[in-house]
C-alpha atoms as a PDB file:
ATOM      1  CA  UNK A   1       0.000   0.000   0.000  1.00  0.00           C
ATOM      2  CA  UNK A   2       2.826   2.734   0.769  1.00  0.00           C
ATOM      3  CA  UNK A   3       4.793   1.271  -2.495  1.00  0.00           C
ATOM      4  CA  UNK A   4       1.309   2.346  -4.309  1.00  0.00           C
ATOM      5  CA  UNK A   5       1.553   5.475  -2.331  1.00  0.00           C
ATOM      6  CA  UNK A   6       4.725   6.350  -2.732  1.00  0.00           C
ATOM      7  CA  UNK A   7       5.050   5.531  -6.663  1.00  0.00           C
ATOM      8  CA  UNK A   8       1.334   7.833  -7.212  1.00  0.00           C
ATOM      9  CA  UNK A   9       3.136  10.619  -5.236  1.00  0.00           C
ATOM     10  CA  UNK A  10       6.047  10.597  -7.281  1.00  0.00           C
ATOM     11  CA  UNK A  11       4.544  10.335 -10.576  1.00  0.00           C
ATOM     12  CA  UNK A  12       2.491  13.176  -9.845  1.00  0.00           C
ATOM     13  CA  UNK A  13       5.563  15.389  -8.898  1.00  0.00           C
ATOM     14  CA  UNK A  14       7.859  14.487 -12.482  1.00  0.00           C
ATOM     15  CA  UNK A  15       4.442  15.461 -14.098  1.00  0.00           C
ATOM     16  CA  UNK A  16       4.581  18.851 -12.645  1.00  0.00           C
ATOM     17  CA  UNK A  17       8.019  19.163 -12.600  1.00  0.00           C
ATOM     18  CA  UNK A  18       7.238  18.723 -15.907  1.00  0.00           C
ATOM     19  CA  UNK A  19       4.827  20.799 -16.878  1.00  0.00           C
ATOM     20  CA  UNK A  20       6.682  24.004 -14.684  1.00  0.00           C
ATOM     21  CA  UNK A  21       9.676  23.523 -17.102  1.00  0.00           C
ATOM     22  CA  UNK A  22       8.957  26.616 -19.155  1.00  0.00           C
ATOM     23  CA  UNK A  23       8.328  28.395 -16.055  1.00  0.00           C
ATOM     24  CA  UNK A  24      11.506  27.251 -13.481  1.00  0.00           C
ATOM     25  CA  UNK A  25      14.191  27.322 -16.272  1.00  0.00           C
ATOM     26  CA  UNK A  26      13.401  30.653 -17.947  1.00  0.00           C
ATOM     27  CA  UNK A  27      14.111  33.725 -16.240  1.00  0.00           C
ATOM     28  CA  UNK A  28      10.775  35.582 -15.652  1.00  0.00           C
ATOM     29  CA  UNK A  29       9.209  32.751 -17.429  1.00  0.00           C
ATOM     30  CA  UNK A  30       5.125  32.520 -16.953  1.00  0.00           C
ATOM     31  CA  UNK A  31       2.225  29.780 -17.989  1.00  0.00           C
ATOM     32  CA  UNK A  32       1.099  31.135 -21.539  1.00  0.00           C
ATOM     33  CA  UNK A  33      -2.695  32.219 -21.172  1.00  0.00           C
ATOM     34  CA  UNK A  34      -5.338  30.051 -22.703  1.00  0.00           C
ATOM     35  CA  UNK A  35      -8.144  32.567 -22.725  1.00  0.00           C
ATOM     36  CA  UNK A  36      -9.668  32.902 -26.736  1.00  0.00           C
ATOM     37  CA  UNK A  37      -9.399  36.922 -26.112  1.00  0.00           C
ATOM     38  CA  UNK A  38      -5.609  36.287 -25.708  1.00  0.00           C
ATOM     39  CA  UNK A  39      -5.374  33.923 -29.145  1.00  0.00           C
ATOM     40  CA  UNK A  40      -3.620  35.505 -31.302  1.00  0.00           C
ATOM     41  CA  UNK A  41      -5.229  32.651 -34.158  1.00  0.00           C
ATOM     42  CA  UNK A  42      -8.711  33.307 -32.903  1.00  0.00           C
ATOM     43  CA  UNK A  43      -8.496  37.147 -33.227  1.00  0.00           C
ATOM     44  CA  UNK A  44      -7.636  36.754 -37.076  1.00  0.00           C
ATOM     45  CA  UNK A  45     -10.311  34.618 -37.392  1.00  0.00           C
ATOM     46  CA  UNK A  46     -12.782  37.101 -35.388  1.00  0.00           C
ATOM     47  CA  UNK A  47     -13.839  34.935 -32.755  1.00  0.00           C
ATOM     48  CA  UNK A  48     -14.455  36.231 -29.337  1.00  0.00           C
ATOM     49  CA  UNK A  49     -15.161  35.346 -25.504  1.00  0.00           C
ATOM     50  CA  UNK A  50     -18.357  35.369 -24.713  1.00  0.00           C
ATOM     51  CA  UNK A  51     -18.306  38.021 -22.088  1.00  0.00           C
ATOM     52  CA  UNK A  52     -17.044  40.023 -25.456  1.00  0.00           C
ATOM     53  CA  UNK A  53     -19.792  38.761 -27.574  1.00  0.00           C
ATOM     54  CA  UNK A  54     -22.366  39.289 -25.074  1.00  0.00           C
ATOM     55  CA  UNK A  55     -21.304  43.172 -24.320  1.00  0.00           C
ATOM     56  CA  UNK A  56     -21.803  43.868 -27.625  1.00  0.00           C
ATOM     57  CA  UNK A  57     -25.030  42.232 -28.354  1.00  0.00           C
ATOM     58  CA  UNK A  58     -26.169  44.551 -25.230  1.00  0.00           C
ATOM     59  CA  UNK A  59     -24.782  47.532 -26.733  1.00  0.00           C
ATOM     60  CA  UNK A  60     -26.732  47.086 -30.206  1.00  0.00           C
ATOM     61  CA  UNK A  61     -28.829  48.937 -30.830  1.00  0.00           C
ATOM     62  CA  UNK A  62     -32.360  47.977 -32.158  1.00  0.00           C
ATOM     63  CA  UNK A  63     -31.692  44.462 -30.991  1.00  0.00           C
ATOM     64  CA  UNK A  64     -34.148  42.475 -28.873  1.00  0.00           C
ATOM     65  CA  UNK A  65     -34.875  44.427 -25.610  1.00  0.00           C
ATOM     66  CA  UNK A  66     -35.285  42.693 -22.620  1.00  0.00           C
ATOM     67  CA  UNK A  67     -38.744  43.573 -20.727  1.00  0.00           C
ATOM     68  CA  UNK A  68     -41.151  41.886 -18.501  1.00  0.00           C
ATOM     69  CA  UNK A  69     -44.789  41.813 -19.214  1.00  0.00           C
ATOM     70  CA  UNK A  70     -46.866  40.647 -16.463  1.00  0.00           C
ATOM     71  CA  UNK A  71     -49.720  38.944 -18.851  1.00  0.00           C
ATOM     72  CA  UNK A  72     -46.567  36.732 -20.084  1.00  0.00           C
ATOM     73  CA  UNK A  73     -45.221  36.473 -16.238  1.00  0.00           C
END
């Protein structure tokens, strides 16, 4: 059971060891960001977050308004 242990734990550390490479070995190295605003390949190809997508749906004008009608309530 501690052999199991033992070997999990250790696996676990070489994969983050791992995985920090970029970001031990370089000096003022950092993780990349994976967020589509950030993509440089998804901005030429106009796609957006959706917090982006839905700010500017609110902001159009003469799009569908968003009221409450208390016959459809």
């Amino acid at each position: 059971m501690w052999q199991t242990l033992l070997l999990s734990v250790l696996i676990i550390a070489i994969a983050m060891a791992l995985l920090a490479v970029k970001v031990i070995i370089k000096r003022g190295g950092r993780f990349s960001s994976f967020h589509i605003h950030d993509s440089k390949a998804m901005k030429d190809r106009g796609i957006h977050c959706v917090i982006d997508q839905d700010r500017e749906a609110r902001n159009h004008k003469g799009g569908v308004s968003e009221r409450t009608d208390s016959a459809t309530v």
